[in-house]
Protein backbone atom coordinates (compact mmCIF):
# COMPACT_ATOMS: atom_id res chain seq x y z
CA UNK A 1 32.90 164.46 53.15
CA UNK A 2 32.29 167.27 50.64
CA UNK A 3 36.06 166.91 49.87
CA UNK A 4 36.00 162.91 49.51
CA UNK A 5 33.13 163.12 47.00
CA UNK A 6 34.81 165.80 44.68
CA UNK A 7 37.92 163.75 44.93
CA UNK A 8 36.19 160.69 43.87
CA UNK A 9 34.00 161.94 41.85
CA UNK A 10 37.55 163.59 39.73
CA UNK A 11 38.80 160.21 39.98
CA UNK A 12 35.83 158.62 38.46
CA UNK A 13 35.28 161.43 35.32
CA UNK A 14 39.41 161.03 34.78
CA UNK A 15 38.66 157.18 34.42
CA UNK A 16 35.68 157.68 32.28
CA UNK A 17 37.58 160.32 30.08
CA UNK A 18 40.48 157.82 30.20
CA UNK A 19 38.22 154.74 29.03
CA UNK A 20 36.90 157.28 26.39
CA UNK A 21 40.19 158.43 25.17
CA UNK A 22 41.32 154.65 24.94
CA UNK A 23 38.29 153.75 23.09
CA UNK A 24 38.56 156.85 20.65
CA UNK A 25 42.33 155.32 20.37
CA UNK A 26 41.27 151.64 19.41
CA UNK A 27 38.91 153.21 16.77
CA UNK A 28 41.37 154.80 15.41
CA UNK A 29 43.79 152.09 15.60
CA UNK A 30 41.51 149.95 14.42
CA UNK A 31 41.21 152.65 11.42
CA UNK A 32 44.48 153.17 10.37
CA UNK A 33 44.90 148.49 10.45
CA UNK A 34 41.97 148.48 8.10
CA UNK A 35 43.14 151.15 5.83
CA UNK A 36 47.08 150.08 5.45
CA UNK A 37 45.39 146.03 4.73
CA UNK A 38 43.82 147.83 2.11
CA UNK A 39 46.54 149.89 0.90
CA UNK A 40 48.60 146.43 1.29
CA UNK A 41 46.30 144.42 -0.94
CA UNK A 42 45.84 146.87 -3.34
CA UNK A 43 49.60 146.67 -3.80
CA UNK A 44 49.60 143.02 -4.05
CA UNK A 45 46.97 143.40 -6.78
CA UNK A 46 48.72 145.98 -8.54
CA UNK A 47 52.41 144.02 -7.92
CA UNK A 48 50.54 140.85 -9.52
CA UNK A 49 48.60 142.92 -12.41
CA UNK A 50 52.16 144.49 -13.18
CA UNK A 51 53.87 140.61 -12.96
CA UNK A 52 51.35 139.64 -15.65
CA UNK A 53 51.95 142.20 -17.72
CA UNK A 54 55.86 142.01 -17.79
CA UNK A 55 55.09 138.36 -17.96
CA UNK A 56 53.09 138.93 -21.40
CA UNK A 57 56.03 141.19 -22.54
CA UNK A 58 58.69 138.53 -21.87
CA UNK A 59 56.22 135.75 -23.74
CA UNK A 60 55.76 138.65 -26.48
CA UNK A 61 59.20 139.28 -26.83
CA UNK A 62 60.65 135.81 -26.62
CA UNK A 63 57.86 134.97 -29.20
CA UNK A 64 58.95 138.06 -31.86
CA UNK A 65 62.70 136.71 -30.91
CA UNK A 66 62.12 132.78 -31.94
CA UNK A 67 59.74 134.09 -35.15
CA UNK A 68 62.76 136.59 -36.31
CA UNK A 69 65.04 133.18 -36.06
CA UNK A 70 62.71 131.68 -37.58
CA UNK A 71 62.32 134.08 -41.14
CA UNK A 72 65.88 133.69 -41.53
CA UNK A 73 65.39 130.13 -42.69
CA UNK A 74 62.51 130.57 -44.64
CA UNK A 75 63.03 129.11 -48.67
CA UNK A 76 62.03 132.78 -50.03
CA UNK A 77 62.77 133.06 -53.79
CA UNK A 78 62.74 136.38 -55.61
CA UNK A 79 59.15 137.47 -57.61
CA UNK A 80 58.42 140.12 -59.46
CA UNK A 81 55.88 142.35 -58.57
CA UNK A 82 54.66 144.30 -61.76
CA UNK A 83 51.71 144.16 -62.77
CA UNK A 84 52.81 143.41 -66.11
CA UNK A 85 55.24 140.68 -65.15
CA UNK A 86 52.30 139.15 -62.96
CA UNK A 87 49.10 139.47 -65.93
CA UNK A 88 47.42 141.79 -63.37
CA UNK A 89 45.03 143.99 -66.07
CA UNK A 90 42.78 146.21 -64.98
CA UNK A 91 40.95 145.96 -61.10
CA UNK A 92 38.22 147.08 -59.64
CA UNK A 93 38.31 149.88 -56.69
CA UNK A 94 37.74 146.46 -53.85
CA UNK A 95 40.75 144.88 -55.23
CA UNK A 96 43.21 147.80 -55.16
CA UNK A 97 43.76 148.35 -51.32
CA UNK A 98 44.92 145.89 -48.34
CA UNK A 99 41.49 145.00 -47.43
CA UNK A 100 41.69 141.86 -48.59
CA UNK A 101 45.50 139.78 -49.62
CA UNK A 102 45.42 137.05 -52.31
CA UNK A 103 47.91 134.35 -52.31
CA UNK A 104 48.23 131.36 -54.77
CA UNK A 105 49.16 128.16 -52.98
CA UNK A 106 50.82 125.19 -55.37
CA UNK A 107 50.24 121.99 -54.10
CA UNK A 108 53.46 120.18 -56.53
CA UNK A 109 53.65 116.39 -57.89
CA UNK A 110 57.11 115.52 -57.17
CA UNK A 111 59.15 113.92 -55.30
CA UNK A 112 62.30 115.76 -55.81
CA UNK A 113 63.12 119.42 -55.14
CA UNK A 114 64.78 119.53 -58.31
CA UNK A 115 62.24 117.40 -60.47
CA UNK A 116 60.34 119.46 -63.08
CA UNK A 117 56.11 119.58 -61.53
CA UNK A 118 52.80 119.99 -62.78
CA UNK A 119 50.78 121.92 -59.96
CA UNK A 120 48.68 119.26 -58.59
CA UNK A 121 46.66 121.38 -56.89
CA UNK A 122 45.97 125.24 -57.23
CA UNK A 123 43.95 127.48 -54.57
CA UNK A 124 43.58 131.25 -53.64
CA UNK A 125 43.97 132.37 -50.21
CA UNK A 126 42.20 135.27 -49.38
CA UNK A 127 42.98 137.09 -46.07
CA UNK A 128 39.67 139.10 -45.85
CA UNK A 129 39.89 142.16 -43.10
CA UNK A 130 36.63 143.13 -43.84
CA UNK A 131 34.07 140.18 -43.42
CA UNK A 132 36.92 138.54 -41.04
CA UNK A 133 37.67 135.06 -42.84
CA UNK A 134 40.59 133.40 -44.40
CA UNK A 135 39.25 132.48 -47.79
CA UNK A 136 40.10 129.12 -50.02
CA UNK A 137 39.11 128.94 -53.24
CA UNK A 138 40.12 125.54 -55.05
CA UNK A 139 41.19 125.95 -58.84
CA UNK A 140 40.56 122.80 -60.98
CA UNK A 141 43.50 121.45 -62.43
CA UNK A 142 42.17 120.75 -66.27
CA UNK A 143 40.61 123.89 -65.97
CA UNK A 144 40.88 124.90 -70.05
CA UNK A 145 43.08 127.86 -69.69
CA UNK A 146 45.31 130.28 -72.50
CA UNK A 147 48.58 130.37 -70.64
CA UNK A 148 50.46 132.91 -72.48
CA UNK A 149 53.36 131.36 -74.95
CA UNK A 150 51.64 128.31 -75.11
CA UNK A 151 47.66 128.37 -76.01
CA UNK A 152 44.88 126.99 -74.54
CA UNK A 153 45.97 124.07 -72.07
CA UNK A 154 45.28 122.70 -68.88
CA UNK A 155 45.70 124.91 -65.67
CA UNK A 156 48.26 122.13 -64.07
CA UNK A 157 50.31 122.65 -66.92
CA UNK A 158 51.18 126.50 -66.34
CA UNK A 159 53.53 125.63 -63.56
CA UNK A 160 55.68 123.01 -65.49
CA UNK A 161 55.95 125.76 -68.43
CA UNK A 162 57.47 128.66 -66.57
CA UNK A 163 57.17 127.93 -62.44
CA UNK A 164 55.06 129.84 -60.09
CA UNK A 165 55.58 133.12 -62.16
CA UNK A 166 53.85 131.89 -64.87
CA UNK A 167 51.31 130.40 -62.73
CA UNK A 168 50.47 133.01 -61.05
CA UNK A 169 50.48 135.03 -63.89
CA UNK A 170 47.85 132.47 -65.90
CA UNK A 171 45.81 132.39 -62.78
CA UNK A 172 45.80 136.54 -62.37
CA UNK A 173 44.68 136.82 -66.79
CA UNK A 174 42.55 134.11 -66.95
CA UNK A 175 40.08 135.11 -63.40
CA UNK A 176 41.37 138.72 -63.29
CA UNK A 177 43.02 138.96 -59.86
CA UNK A 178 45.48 140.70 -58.32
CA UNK A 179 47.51 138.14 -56.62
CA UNK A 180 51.39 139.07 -56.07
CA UNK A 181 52.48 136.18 -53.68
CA UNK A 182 52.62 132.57 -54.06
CA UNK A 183 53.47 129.59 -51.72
CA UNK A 184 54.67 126.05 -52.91
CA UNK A 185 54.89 122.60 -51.50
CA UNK A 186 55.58 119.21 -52.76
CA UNK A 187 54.53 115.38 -51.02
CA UNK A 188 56.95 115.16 -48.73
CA UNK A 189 56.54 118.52 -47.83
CA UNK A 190 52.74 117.72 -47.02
CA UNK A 191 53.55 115.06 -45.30
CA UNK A 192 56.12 116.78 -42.65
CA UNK A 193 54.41 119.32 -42.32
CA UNK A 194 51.57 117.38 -41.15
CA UNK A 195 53.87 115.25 -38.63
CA UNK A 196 55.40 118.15 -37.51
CA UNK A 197 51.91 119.73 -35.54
CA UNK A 198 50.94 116.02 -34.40
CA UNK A 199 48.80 114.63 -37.37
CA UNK A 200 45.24 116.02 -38.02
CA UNK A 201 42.05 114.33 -37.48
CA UNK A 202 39.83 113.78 -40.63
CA UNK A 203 37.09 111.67 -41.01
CA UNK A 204 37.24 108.88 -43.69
CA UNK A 205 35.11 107.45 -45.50
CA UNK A 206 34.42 103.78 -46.88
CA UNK A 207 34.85 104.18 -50.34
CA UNK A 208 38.50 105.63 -49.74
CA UNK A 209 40.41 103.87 -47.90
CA UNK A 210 41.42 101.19 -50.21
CA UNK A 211 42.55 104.29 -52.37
CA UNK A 212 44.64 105.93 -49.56
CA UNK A 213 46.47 102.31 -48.97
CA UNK A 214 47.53 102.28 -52.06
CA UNK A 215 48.87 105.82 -51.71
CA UNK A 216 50.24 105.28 -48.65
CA UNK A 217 51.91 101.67 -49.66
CA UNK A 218 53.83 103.91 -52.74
CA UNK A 219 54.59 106.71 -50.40
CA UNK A 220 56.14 104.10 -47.83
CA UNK A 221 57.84 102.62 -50.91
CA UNK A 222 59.62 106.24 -51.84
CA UNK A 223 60.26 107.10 -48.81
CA UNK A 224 61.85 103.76 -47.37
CA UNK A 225 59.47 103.92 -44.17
CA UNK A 226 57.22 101.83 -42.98
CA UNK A 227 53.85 101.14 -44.54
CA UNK A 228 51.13 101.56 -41.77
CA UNK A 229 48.01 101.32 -43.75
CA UNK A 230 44.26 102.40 -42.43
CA UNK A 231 42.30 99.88 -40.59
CA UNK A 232 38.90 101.71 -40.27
CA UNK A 233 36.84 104.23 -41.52
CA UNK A 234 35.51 107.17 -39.28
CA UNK A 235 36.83 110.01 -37.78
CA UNK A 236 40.29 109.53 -36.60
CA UNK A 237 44.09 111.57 -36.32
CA UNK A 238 46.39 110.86 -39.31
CA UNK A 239 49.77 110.69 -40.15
CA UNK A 240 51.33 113.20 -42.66
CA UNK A 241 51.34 109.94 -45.24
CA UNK A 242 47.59 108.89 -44.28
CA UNK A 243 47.03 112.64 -44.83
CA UNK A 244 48.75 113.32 -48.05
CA UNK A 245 47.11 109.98 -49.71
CA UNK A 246 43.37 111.81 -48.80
CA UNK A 247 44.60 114.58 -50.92
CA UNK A 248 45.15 112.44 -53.73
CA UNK A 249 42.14 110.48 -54.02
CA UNK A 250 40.41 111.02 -57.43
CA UNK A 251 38.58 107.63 -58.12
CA UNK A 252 35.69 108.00 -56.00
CA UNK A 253 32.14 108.84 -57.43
CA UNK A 254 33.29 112.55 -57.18
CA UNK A 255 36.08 112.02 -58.81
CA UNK A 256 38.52 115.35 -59.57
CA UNK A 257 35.81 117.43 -57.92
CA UNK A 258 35.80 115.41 -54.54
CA UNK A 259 40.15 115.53 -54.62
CA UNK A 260 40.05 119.17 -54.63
CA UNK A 261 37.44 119.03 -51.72
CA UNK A 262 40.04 116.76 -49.93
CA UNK A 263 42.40 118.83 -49.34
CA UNK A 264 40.40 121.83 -48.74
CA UNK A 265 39.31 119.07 -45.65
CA UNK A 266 43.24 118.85 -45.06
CA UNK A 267 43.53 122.11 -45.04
CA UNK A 268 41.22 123.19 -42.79
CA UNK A 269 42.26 120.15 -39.94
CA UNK A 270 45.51 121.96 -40.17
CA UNK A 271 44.84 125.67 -39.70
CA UNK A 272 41.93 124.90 -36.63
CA UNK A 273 45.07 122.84 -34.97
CA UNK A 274 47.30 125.61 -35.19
CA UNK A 275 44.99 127.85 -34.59
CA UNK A 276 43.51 125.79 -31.77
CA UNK A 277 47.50 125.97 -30.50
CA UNK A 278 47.26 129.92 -29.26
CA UNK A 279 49.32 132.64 -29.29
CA UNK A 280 51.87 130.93 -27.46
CA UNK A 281 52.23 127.84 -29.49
CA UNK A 282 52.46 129.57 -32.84
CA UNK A 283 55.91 130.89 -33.53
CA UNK A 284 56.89 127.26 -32.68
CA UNK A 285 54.53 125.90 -34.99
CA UNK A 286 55.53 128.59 -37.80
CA UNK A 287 59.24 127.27 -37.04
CA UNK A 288 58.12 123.57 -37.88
CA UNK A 289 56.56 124.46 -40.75
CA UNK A 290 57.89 126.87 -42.93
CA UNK A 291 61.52 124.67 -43.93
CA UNK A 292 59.05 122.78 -46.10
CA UNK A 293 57.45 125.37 -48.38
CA UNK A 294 58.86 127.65 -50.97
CA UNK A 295 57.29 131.12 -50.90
CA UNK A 296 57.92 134.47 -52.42
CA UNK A 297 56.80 136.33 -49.01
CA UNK A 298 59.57 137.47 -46.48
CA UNK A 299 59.95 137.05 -43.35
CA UNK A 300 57.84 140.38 -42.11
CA UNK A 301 54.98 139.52 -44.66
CA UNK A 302 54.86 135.38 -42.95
CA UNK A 303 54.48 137.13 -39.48
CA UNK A 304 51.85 139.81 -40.42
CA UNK A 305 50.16 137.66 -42.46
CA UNK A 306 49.95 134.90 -39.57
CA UNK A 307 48.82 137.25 -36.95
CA UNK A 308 46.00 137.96 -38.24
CA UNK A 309 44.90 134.74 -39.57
CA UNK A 310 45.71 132.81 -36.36
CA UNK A 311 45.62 135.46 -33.32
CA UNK A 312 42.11 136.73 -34.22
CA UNK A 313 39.70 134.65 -32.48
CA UNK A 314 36.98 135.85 -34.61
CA UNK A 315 38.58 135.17 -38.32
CA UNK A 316 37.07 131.82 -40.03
CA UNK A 317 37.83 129.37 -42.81
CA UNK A 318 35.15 129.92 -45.58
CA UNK A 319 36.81 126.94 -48.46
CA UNK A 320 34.72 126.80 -52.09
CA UNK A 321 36.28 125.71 -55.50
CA UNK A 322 35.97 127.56 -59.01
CA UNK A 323 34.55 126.81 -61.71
CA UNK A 324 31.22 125.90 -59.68
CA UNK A 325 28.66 123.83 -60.98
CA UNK A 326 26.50 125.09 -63.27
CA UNK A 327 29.66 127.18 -65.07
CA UNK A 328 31.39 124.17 -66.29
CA UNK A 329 31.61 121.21 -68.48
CA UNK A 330 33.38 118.46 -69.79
CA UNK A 331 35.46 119.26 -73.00
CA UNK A 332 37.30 117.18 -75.36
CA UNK A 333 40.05 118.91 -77.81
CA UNK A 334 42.39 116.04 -79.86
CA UNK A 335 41.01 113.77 -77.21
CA UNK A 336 42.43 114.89 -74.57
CA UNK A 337 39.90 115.82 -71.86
CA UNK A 338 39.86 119.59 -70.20
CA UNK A 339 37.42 121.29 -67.92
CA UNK A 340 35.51 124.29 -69.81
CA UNK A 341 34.08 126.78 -68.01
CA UNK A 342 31.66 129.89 -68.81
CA UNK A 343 34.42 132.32 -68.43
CA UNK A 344 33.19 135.13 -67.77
CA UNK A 345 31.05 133.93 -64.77
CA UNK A 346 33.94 132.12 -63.44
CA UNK A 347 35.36 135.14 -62.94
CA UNK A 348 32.37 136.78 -61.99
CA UNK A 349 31.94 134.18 -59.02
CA UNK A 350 35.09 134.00 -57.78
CA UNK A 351 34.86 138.18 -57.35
CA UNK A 352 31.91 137.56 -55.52
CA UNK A 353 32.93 135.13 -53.07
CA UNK A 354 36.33 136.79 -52.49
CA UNK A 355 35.70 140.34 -52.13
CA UNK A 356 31.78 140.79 -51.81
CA UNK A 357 31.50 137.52 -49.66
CA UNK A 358 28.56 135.78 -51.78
CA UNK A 359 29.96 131.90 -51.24
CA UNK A 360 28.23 129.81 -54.10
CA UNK A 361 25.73 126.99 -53.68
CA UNK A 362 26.36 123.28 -52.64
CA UNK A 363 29.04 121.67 -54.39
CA UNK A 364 28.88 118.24 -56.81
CA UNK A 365 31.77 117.14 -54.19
CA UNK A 366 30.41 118.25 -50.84
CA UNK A 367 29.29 115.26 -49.20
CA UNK A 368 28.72 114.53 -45.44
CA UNK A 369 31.18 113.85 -43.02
């Protein structure tokens, strides 16, 4: 009996110790599953975090690739970069580091690449690091200016005397700057580039669109295209023609003062497109647009330049024209009508709004839209 018990009692702890051990085993089977589905997804995290980032790199690389093709087509003309070749006098400590780049941008009346041009339209653009805009200031073009050679004349006229040296270098003695870069582009220029990123919506209003026809009818006419007038007024996308004859409205109750806000408008609708476009879309958008300016930047300048104005989510368009109201007047010499201005607070103001960010007050041409 005694012996029966102890026997079955041994078989019953063995099976109890067995069910034990096999339990202690599935725990720790159990265990180990858990911990290699961990160590498996944190490799399939870390495989798809690494894919990204090689991902980026390709994009970066293939991006740095097509903008490098790109450069070697731009229309870059040689510039000198003296002070004394360019009028730049004496500056103040803010303008004499990279904080802040000026370029002037020549908006040219012909038709022609080889046609002799009055600057139609004249602006600074000021890549500002340290208050995080892009800056456009608007120049009048009968601005009463001393070009050098020639006396006082009209602003326009400094880029039919000598080109954009000599327009630069009127612009730098005349509102003391230090601007060592320039840009050009003529009409058709305008216009392609504007085709080339899809058209830009602006909104139009009544009072110009029998204006812009007209444009756009002569345009058509030059170009031997088809004339597709505007129908309507109101917000709407443009062609580059549509877009181009905006620019060149004058006759409105605004009148030179509302042109120069016009394509400020233009402007704008074209860098918050490309800008709108992302990282990815901008060396293709840099490659559809630079074969239609003239520039004295390289290819190195373009793409540092461009970074920061359209990769930084945070940089803004801040647009004004000089001389403001209040600093200006009508003038008539033999005449012929110029724009005076209070010379030393032209300057003065466009200082301000360029390196100590003070924008001036409302504008005789800013009207709603």
């Amino acid at each position: 009996m005694s012996n029966n018990y102890d026997q079955n009692n041994g078989r019953s702890n063995s099976n109890n110790r067995t069910r034990r051990t096999n339990g202690a085993d599935n725990k720790t089977s159990t265990t180990k599953k858990k911990k290699k589905s961990k160590r498996r997804r944190k490799k399939r995290v870390l495989k798809a975090i690494l894919f990204c980032f090689l991902l980026l790199i390709i994009l970066g690389l293939i991006s740095i690739i097509s903008i490098g093709n790109t450069m070697n087509k731009i229309n870059s003309k040689d510039f000198p970069k003296t002070n004394s070749a360019l009028g730049i006098g004496n500056l103040k400590s803010e303008q004499m580091n990279d904080d802040v780049i000026n370029i002037a941008c020549f908006g040219l009346d012909r038709r022609t690449p080889d046609e002799p041009s009055r600057s139609d339209s004249m602006m600074i653009v000021s890549l500002d690091t340290v208050h995080k805009k892009v800056k456009v200031s608007s120049l009048m073009r009968d601005t009463y200016v001393n070009i050098e050679g020639h006396g006082y004349e009209k602003l326009t006229h400094a880029y039919f005397y000598g080109g954009p040296e000599l327009a630069v270098k009127t612009i730098n003695q005349n509102f003391n700057l230090n601007i060592k870069n320039y840009v050009s582009i003529d009409f058709t220029g305008l216009q392609d580039m504007v085709d080339a990123i899809g058209g830009v919506e602006l909104d139009i209003n009544a009072d110009e669109i029998d204006y812009m026809n007209g444009y756009i009818s002569d345009q058509s006419y030059q170009r031997g295209v088809e004339n597709i007038p505007l129908k309507k007024a109101g917000k709407q996308t443009v062609t580059g023609m549509q877009a181009l004859a905006f620019t060149r409205v004058r006759y409105t109750s605004s009148g030179d003062f509302g042109r120069t806000s016009r394509q400020r408008i233009v402007l704008n609708a074209m860098f918050n497109k490309i800008k709108k476009g992302g990282v990815l879309k901008f060396p293709s958008n840099v490659k559809k647009l630079l074969p239609f300016v003239e520039t004295s930047l390289n290819g190195s300048d373009i793409f540092k330049f461009g970074s920061k104005a359209f990769f930084s989510n945070s940089l803004n368009l801040e647009q004004t024209r000089f001389p403001i109201d209040g600093h200006c007047y009508d003038l008539y010499v033999n005449d012929i009508y110029y724009l005076g201005h209070d010379e030393d607070a032209t300057k003065r103001d466009i200082f301000n709004f360029i390196y100590n960010d003070v924008a001036p007050g409302k504008q005789l041409e800013d009207v709603q839209r």
